[in-house]
C-alpha atoms as a PDB file:
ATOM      1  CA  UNK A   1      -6.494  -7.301  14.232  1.00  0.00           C
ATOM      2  CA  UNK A   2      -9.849  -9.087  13.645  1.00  0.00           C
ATOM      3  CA  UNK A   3      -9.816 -12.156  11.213  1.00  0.00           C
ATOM      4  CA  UNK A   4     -10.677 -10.858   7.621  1.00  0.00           C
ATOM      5  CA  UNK A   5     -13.013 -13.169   5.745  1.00  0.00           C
ATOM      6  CA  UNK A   6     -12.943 -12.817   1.982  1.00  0.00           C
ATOM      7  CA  UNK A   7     -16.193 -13.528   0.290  1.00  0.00           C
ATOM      8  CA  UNK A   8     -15.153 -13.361  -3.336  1.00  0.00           C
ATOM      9  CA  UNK A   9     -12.137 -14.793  -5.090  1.00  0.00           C
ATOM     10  CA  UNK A  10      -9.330 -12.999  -4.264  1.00  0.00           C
ATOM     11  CA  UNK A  11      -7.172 -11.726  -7.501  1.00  0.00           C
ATOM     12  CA  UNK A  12      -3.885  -9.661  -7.121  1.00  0.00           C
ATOM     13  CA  UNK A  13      -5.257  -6.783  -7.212  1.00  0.00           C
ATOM     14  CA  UNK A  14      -7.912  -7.627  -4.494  1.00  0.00           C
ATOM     15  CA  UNK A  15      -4.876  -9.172  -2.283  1.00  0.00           C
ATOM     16  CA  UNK A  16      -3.183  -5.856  -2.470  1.00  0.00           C
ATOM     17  CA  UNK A  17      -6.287  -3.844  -1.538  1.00  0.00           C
ATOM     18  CA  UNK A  18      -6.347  -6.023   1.256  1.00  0.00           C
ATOM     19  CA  UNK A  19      -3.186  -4.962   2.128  1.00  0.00           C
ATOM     20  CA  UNK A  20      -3.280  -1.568   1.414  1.00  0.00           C
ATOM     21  CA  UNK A  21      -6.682  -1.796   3.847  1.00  0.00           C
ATOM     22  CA  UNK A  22      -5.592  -4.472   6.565  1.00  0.00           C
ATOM     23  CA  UNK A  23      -2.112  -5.375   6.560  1.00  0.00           C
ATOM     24  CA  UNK A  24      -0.578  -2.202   6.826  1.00  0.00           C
ATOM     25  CA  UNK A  25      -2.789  -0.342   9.193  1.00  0.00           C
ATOM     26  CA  UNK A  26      -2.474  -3.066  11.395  1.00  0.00           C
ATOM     27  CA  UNK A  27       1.706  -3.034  11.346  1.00  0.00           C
ATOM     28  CA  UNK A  28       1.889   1.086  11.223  1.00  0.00           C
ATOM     29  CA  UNK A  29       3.098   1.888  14.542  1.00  0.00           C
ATOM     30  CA  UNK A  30       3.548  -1.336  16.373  1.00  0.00           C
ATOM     31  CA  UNK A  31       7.128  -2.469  17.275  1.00  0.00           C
ATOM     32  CA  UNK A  32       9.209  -4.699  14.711  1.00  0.00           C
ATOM     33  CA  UNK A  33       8.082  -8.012  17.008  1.00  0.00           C
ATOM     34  CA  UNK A  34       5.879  -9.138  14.176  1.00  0.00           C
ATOM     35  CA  UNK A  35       6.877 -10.799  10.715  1.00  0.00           C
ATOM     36  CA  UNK A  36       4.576 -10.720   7.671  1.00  0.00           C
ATOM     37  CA  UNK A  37       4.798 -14.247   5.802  1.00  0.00           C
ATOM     38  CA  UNK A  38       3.572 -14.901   2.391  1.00  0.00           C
ATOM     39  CA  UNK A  39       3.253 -18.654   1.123  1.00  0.00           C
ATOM     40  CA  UNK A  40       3.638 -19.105  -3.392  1.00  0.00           C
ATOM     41  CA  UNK A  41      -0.155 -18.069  -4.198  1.00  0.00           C
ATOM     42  CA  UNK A  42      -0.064 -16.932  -7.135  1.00  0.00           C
ATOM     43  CA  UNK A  43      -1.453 -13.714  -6.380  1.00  0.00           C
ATOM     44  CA  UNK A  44       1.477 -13.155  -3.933  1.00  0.00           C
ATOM     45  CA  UNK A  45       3.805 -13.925  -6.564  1.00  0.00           C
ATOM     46  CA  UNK A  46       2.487 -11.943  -9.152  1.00  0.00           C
ATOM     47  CA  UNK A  47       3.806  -9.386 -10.832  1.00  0.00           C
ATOM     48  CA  UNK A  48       1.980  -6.321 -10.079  1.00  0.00           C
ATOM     49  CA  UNK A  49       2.115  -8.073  -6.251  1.00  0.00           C
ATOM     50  CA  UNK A  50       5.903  -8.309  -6.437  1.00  0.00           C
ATOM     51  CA  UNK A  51       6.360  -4.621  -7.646  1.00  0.00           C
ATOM     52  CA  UNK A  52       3.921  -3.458  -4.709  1.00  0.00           C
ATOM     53  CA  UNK A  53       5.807  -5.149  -2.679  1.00  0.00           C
ATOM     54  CA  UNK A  54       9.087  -3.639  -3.784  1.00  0.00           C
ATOM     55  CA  UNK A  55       8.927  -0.223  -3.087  1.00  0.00           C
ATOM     56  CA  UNK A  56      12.166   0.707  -1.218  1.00  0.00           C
ATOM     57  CA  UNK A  57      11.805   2.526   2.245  1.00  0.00           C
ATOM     58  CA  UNK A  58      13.814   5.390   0.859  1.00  0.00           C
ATOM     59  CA  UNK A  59      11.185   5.581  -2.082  1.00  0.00           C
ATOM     60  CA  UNK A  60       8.005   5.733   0.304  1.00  0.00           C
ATOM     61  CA  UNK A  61       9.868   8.589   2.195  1.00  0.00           C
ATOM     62  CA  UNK A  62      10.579  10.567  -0.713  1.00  0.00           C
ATOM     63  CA  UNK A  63       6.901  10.121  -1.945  1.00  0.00           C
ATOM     64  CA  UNK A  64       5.428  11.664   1.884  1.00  0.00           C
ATOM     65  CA  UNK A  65       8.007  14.495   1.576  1.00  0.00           C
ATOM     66  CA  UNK A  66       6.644  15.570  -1.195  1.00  0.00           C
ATOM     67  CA  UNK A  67       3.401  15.430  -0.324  1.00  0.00           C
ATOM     68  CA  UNK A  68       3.066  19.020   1.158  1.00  0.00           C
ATOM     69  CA  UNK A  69       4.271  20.568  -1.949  1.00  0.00           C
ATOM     70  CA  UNK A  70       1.604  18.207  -3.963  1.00  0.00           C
ATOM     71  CA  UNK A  71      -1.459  18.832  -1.561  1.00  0.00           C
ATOM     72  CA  UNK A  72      -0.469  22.703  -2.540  1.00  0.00           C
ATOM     73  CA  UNK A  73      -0.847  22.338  -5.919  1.00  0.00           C
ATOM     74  CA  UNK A  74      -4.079  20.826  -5.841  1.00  0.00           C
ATOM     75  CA  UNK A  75      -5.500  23.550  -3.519  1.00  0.00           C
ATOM     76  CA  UNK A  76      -4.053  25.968  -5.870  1.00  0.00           C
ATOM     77  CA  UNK A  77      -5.838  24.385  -8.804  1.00  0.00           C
ATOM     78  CA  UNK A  78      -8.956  23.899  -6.407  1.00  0.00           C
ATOM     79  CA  UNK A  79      -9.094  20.232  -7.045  1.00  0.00           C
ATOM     80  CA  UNK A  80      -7.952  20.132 -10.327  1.00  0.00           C
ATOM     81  CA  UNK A  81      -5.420  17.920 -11.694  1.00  0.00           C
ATOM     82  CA  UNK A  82      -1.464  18.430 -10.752  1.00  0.00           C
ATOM     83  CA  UNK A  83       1.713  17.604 -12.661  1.00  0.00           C
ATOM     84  CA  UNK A  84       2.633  14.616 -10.592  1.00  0.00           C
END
C-alpha cells in the first residue's frame, strides 16, 4: 500500500471513504498477519465511524448473499429502483 496523503481536513465521513477506498482493499485477501489500529481522533470515535465499524461478519455475509437476488431485481426493473 502506497502512503495516502490527505489534502483537505479529514471529517468522519471522509475517514470512512478512506476506508471504504484504502483500508479495505488493501486487507481483502491478505493473511490475518496485519492489525488495523485506530488512536481517539475524533473522527474514529464518532458515531457514524463507530457504527461503520460495527457491522458484524455474519451481517456483511448476509448482505453479499443477497446480492444476486438484488442485482436481479434491478435488471428486471432495467435500472430502476428495488425494494431493498
Amino acid at each position: 500500500m502506497e502512503l495516502q496523503f490527505i489534502t483537505t481536513t479529514e471529517t468522519s465521513s471522509l475517514y470512512i471513504e478512506t476506508l471504504q477506498k484504502v483500508i479495505v482493499p488493501f486487507f481483502r485477501n491478505r493473511r490475518r498477519s496485519h492489525v488495523f489500529q485506530q488512536d481517539n481522533a475524533s473522527i474514529h470515535t464518532s458515531k457514524e465511524a463507530m457504527e461503520w465499524d460495527s457491522i458484524s461478519v455474519a451481517e456483511l455475509q448476509k448482505l453479499v448473499a443477497s446480492m444476486p437476488k438484488q442485482m436481479f431485481k434491478v435488471i428486471q426493473d432495467h435500472g430502476g429502483e428495488t425494494s431493498y
